[in-house]
C-alpha atoms as a PDB file:
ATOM      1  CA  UNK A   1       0.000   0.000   0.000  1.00  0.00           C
ATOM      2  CA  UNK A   2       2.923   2.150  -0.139  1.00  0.00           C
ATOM      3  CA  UNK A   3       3.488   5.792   1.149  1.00  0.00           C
ATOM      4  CA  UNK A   4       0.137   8.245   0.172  1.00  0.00           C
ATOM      5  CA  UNK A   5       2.924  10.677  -1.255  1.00  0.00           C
ATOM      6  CA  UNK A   6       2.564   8.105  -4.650  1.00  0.00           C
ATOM      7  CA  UNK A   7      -1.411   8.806  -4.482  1.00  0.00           C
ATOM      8  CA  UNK A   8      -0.543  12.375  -4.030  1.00  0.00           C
ATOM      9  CA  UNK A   9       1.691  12.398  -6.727  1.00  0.00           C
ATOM     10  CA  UNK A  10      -0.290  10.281  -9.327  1.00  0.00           C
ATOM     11  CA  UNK A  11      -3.491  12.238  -9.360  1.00  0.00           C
ATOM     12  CA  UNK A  12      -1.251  15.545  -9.879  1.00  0.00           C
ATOM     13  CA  UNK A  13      -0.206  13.252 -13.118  1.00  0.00           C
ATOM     14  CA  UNK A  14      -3.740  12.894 -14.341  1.00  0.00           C
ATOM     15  CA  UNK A  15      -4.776  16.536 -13.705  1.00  0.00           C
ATOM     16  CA  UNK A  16      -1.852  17.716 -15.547  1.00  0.00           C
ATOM     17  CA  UNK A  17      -2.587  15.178 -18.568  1.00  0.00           C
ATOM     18  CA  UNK A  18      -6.555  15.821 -18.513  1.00  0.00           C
ATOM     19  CA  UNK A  19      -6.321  19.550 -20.435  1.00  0.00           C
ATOM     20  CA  UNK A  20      -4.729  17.713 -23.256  1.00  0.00           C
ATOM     21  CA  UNK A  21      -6.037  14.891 -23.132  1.00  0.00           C
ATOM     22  CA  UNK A  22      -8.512  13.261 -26.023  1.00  0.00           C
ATOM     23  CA  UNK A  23      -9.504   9.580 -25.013  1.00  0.00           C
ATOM     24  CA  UNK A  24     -10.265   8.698 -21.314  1.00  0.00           C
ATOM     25  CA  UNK A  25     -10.787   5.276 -20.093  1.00  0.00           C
ATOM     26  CA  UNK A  26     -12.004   4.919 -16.635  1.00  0.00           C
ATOM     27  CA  UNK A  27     -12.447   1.185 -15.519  1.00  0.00           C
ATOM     28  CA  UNK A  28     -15.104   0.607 -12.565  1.00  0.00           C
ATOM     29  CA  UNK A  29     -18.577   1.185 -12.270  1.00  0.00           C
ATOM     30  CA  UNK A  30     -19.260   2.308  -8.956  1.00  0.00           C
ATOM     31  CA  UNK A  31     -19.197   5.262  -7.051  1.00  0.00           C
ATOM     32  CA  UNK A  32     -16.126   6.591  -7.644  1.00  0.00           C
ATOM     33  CA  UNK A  33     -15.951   5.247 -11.476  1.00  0.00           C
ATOM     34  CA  UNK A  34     -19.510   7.371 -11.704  1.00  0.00           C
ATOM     35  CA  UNK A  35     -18.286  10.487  -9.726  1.00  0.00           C
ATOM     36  CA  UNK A  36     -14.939  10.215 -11.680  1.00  0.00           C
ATOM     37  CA  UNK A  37     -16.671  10.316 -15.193  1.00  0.00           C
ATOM     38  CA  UNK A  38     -19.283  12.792 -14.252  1.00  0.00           C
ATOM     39  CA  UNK A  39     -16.341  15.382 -13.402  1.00  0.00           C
ATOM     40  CA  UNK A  40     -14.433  14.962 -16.460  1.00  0.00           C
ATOM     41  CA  UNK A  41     -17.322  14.691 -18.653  1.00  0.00           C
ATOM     42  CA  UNK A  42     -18.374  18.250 -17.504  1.00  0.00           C
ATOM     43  CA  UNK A  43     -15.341  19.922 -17.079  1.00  0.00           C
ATOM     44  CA  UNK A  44     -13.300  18.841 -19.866  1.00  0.00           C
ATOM     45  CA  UNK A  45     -16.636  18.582 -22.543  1.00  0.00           C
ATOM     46  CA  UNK A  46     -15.696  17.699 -26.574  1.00  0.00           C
ATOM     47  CA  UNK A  47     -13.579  14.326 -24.948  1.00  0.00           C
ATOM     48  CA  UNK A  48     -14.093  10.804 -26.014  1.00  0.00           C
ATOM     49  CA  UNK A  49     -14.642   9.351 -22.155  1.00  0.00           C
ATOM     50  CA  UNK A  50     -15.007   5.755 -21.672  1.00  0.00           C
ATOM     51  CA  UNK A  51     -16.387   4.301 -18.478  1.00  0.00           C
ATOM     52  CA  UNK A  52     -16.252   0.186 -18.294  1.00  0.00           C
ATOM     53  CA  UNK A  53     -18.458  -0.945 -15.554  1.00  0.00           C
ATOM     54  CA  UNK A  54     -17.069  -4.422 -15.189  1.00  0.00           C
ATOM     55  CA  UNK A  55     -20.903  -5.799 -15.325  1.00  0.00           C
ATOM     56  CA  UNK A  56     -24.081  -5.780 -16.414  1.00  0.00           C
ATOM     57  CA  UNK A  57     -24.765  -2.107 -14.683  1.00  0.00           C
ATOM     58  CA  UNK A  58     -23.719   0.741 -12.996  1.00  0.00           C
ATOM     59  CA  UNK A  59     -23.467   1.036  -9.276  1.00  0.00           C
ATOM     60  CA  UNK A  60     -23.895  -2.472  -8.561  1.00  0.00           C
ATOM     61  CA  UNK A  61     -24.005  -2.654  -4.697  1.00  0.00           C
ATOM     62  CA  UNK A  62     -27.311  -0.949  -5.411  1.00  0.00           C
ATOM     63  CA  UNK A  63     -30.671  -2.947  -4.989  1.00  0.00           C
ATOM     64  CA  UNK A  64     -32.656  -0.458  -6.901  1.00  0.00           C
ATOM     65  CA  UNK A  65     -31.345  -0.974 -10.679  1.00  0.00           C
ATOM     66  CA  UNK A  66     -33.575   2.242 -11.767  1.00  0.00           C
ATOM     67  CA  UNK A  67     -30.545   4.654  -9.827  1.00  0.00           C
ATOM     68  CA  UNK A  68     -28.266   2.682 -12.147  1.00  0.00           C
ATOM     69  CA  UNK A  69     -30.270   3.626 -15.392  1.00  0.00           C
ATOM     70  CA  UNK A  70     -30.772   7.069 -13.913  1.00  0.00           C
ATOM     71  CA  UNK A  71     -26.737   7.640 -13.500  1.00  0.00           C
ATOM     72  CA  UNK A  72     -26.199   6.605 -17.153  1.00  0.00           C
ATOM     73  CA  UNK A  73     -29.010   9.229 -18.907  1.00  0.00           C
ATOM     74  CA  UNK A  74     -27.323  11.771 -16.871  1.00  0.00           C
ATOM     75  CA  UNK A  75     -23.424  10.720 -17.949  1.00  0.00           C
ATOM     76  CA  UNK A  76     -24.251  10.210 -21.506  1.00  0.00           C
ATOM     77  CA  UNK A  77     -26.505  14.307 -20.836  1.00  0.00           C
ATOM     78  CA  UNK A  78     -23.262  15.614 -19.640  1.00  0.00           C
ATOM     79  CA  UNK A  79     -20.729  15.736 -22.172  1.00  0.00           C
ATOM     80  CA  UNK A  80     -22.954  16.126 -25.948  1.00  0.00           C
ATOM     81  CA  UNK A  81     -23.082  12.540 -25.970  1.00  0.00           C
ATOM     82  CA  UNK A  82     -19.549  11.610 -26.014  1.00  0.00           C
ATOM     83  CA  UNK A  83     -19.763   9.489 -22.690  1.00  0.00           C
ATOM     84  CA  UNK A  84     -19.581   5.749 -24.007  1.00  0.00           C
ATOM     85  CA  UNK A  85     -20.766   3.362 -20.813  1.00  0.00           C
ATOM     86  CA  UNK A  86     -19.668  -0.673 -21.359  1.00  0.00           C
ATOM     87  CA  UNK A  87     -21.054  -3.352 -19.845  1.00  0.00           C
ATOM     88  CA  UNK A  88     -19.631  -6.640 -19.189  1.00  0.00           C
ATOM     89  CA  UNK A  89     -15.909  -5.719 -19.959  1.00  0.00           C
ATOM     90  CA  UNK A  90     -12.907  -5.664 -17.706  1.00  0.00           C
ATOM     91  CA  UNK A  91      -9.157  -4.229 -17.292  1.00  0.00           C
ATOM     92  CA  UNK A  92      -7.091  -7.055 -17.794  1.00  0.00           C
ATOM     93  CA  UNK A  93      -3.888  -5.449 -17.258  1.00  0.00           C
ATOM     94  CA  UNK A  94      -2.463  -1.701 -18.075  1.00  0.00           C
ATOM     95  CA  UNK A  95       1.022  -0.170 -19.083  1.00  0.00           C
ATOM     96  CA  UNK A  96       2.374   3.093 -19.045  1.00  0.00           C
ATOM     97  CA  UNK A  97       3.992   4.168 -22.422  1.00  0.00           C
ATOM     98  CA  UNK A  98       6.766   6.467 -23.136  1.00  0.00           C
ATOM     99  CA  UNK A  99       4.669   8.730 -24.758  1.00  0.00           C
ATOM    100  CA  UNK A 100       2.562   9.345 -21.564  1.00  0.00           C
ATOM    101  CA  UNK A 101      -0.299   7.746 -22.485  1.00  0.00           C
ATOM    102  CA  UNK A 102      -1.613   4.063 -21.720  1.00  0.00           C
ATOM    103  CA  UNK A 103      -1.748   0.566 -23.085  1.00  0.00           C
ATOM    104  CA  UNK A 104      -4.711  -0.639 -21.362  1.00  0.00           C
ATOM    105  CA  UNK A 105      -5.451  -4.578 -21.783  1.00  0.00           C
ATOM    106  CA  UNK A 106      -9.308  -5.820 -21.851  1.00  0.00           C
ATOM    107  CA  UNK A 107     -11.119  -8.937 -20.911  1.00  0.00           C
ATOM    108  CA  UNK A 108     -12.408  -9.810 -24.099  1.00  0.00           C
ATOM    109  CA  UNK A 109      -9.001  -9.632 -25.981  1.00  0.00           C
ATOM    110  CA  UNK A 110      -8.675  -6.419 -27.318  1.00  0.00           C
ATOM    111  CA  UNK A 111      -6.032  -3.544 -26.595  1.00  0.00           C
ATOM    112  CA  UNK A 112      -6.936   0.218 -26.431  1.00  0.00           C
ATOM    113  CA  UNK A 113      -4.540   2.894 -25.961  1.00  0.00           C
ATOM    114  CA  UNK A 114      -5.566   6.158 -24.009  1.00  0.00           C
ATOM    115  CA  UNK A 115      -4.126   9.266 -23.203  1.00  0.00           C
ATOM    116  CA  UNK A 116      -5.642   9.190 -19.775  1.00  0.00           C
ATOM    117  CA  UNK A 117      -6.407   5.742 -18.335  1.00  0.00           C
ATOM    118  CA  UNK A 118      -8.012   5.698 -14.463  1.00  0.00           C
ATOM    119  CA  UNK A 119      -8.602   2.892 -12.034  1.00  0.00           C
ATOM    120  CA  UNK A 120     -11.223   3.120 -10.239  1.00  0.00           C
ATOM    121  CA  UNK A 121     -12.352  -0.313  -9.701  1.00  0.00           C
ATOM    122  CA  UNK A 122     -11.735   0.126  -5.549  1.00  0.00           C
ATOM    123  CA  UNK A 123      -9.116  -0.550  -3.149  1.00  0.00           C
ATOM    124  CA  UNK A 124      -8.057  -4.085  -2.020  1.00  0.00           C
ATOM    125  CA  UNK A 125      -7.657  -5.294   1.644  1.00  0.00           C
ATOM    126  CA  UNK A 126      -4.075  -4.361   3.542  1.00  0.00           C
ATOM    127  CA  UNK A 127      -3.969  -8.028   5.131  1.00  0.00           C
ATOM    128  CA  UNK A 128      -1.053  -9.855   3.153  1.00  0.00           C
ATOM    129  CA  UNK A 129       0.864  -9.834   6.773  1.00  0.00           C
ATOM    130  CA  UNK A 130      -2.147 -11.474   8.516  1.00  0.00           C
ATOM    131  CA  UNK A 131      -2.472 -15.061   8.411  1.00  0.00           C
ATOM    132  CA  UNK A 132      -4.168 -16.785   5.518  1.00  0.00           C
ATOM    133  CA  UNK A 133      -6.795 -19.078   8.254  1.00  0.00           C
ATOM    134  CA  UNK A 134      -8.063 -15.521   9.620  1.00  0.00           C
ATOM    135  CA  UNK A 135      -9.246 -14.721   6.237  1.00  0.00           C
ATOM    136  CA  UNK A 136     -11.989 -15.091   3.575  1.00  0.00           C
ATOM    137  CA  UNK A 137     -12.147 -15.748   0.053  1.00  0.00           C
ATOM    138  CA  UNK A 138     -11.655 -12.077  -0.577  1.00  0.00           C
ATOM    139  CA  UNK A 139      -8.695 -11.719   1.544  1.00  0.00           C
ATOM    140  CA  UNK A 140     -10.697  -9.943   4.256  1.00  0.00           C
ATOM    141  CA  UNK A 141     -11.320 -10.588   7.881  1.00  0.00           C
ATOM    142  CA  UNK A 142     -13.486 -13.121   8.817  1.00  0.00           C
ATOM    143  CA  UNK A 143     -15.695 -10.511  11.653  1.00  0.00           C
ATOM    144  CA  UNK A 144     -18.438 -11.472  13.404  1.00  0.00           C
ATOM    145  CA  UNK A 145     -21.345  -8.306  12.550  1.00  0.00           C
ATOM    146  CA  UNK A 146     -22.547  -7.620  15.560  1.00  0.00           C
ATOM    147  CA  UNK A 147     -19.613  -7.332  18.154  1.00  0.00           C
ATOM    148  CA  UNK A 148     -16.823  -6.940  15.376  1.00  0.00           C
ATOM    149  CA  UNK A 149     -14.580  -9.897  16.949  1.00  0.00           C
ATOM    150  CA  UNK A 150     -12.664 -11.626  14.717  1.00  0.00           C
ATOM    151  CA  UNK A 151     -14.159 -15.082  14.760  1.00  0.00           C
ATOM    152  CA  UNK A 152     -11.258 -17.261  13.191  1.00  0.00           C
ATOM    153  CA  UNK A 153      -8.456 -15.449  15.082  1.00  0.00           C
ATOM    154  CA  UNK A 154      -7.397 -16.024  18.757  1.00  0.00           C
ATOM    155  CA  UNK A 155      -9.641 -13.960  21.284  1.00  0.00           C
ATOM    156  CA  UNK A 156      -8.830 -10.400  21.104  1.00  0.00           C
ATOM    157  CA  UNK A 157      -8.600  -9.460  17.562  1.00  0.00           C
ATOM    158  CA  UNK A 158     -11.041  -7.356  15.921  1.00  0.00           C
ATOM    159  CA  UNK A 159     -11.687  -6.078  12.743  1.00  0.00           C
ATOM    160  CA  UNK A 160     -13.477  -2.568  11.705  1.00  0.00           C
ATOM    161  CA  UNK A 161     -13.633  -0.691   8.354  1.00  0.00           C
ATOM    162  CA  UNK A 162     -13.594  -1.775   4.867  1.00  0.00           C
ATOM    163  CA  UNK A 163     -11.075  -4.966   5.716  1.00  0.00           C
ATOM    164  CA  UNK A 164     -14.056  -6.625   8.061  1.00  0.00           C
ATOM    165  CA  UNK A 165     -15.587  -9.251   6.058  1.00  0.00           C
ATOM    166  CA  UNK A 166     -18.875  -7.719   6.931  1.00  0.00           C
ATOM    167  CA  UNK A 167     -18.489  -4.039   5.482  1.00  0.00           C
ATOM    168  CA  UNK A 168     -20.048  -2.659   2.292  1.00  0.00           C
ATOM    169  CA  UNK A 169     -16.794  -0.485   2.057  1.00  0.00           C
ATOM    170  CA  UNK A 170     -18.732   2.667   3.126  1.00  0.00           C
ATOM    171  CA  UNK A 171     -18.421   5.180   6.004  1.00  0.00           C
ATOM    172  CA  UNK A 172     -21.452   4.155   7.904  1.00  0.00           C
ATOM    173  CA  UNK A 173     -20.325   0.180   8.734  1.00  0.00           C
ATOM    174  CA  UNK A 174     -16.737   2.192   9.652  1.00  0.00           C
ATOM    175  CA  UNK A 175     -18.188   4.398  12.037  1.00  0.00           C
ATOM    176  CA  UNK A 176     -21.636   3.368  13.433  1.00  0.00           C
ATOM    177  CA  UNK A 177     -19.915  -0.181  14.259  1.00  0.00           C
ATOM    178  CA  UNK A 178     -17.581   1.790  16.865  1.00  0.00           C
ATOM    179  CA  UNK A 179     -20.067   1.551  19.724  1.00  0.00           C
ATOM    180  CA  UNK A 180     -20.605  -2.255  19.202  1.00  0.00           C
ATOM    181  CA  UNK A 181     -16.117  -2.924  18.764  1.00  0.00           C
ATOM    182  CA  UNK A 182     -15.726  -0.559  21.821  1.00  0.00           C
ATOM    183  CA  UNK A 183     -18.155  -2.589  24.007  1.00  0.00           C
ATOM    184  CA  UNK A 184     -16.100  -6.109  22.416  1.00  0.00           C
ATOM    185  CA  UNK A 185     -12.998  -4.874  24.057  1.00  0.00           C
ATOM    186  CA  UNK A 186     -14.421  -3.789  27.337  1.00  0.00           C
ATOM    187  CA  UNK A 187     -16.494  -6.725  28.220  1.00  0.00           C
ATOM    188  CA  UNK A 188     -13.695  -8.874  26.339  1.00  0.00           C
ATOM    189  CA  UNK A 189     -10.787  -7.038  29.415  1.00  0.00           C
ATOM    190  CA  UNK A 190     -13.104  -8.179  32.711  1.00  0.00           C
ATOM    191  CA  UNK A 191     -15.431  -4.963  32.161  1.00  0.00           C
ATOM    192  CA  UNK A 192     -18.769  -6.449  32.957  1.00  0.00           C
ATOM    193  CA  UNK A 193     -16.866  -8.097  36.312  1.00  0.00           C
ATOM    194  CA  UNK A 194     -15.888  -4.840  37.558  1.00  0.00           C
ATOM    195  CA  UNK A 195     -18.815  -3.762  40.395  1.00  0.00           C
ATOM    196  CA  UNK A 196     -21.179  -1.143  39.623  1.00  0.00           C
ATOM    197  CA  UNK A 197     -19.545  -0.389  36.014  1.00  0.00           C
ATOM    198  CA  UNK A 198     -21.657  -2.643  33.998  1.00  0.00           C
ATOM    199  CA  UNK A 199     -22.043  -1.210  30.745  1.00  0.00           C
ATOM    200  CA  UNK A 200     -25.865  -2.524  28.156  1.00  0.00           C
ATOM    201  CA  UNK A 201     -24.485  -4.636  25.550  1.00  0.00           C
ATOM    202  CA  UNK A 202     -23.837  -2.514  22.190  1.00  0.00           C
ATOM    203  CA  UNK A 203     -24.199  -4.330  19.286  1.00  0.00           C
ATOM    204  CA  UNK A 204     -24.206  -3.478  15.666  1.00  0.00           C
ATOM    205  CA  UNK A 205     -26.645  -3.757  12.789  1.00  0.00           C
ATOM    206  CA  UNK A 206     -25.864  -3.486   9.794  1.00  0.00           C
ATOM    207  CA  UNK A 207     -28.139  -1.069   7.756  1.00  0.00           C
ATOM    208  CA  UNK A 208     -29.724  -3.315   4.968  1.00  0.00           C
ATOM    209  CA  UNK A 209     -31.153  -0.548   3.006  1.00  0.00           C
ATOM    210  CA  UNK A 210     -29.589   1.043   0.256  1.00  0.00           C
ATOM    211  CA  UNK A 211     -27.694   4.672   1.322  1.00  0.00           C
ATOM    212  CA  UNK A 212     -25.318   6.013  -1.267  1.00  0.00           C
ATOM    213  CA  UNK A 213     -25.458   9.743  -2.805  1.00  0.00           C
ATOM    214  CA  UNK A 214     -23.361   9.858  -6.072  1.00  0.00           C
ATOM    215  CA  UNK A 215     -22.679  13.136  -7.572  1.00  0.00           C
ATOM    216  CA  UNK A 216     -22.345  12.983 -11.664  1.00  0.00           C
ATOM    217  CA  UNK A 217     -21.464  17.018 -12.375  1.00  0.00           C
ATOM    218  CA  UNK A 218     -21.388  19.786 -10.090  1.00  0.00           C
ATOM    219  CA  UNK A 219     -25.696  19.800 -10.538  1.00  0.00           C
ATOM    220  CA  UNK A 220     -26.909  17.084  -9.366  1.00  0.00           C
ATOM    221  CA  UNK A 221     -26.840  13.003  -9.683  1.00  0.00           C
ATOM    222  CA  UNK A 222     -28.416  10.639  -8.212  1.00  0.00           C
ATOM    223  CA  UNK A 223     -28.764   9.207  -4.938  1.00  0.00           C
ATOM    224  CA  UNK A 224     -31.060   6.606  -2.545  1.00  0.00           C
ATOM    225  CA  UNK A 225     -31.412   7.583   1.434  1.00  0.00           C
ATOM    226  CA  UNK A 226     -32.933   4.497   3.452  1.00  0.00           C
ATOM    227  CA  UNK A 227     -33.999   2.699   0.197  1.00  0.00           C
ATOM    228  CA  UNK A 228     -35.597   5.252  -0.908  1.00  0.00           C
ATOM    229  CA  UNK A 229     -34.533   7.125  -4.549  1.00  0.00           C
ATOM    230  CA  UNK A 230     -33.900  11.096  -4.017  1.00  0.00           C
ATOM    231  CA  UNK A 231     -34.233  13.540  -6.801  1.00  0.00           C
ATOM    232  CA  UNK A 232     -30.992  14.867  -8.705  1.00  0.00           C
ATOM    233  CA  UNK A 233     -31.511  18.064  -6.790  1.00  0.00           C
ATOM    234  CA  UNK A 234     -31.340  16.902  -3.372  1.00  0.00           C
ATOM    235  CA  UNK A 235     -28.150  15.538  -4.150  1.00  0.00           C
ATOM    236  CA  UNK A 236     -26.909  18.718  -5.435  1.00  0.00           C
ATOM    237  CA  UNK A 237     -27.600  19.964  -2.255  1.00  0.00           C
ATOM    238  CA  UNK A 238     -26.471  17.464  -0.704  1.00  0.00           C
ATOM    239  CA  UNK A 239     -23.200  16.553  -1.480  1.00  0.00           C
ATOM    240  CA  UNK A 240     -22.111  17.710  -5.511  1.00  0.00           C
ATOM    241  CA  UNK A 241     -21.240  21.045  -4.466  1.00  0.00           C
ATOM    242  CA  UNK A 242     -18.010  19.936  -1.827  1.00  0.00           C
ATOM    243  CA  UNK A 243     -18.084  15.927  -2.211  1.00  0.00           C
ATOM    244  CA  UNK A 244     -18.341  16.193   1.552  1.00  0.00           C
ATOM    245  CA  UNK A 245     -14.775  17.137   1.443  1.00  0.00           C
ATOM    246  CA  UNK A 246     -14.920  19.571   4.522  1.00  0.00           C
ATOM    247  CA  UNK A 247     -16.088  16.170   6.084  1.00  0.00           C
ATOM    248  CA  UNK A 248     -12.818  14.191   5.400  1.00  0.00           C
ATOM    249  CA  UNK A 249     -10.424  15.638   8.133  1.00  0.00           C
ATOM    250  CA  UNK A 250     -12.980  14.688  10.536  1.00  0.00           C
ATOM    251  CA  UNK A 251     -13.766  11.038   9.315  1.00  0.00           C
ATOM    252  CA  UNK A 252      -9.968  10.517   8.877  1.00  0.00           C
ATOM    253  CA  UNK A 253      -8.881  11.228  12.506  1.00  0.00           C
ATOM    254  CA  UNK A 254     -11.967  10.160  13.791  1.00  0.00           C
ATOM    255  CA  UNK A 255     -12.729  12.863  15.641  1.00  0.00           C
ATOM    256  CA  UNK A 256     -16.395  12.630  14.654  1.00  0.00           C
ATOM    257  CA  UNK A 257     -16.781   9.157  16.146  1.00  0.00           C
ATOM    258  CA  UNK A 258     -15.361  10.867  19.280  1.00  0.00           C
ATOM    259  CA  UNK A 259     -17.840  13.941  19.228  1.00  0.00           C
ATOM    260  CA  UNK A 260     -21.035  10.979  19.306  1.00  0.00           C
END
């Protein structure tokens, strides 16, 4: 995973290259494929951009297929029609040519070459040094839901955030599961024996409805709260005018899971 100066210094690459830049290939259709292509599409309009969703839709962790149709009409709106979406294709592999621009490798045989090509197809789990018997077929901790232990480790390992085997990689299983991992440890350290300090079990539940906001543009996008579909307005509201970025300091030291 590497120091975050090499993130730091690769998206500096692709904002320098964008300007110039004539084909775009962005591979992954989730959120951040979406976001990614909506931002491009309208701020750099007139390019060829290419978004591979790696299925049969967009935003796939979504129940409700109609937000997936929805996010497509409104890429495809954005940039005079030059916004291809692909189903059912793949990166295989991608190189870096001398020339800048990228050799990018696809499932179905075929090679394109880009000026601009961007990954977006999501982070994998930091657990290489962990070993193998603690983990599932995806390389992530095996976690029990509710009390976040770590149910084929020893007693006293946990597991929170996207590497639990449990999460939906979003912010919500990362911080409304701290109650539930705080109470693990306590009760797990003789808590509950101490006199008169008995804590009421915390445990967590997962939310099962769908809750993702996905900006496409600085206007709108679309969105579902609680299962329920918002209009492209309410997200603009919402979240496409800052990306919640005056948010991030807070979620990255955790401070808001200490102000709850």
């Amino acid at each position: 995973h590497g120091d975050h100066q090499l993130s730091k210094d690769a998206s500096a690459d692709i904002l320098k290259l964008l300007p110039k830049a004539k084909t775009i290939l962005i591979a992954g259709g989730g959120a951040v494929g979406v976001e990614t292509t909506g931002e491009i599409a309208y701020n750099y309009g007139g390019k060829d951009v290419t978004i591979l969703s790696g299925g049969t839709r967009l935003l796939p962790r979504l129940k409700h297929t109609g937000i997936a149709k929805s996010a497509e009409k409104q890429l495809e709106s954005l940039n005079s029609l030059n916004v291809k979406i692909v189903h059912n294709i793949k990166v295989a592999s991608s190189t870096k040519l001398p020339d800048g621009k990228a050799s990018v490798k696809l499932s179905d045989g075929s090679t394109k070459t880009v000026d601009v090509f961007i990954d977006a197809t999501g982070g994998k789990p930091n657990t290489g040094f962990l070993p193998a018997s603690w983990l599932d077929g995806s390389k992530r901790v095996v976690t029990d839901t509710s009390t976040l232990r770590a149910t084929k480790a020893p007693a006293g390992v946990y597991s929170l955030g996207d590497v639990a085997s449990f999460s939906k990689n979003s912010i919500m299983d990362a911080e409304w599961s701290v109650p539930a991992l705080c109470y693990s440890i306590w009760s797990d350290l003789g808590g509950n024996s101490t006199k008169g300090n008995a804590l009421k079990e915390k445990k967590y539940k997962q939310m099962e409805a769908d809750m993702q906001i996905v900006p496409i543009g600085p206007n709108g996008g679309v969105g579902v709260l609680f299962g329920w579909q918002i209009p492209s307005f309410l997200v603009k509201t919402l979240k496409s005018k800052t990306y919640f970025l005056e948010k991030a300091a807070g979620k990255a030291t955790g401070e808001d899971v200490l102000k709850a």
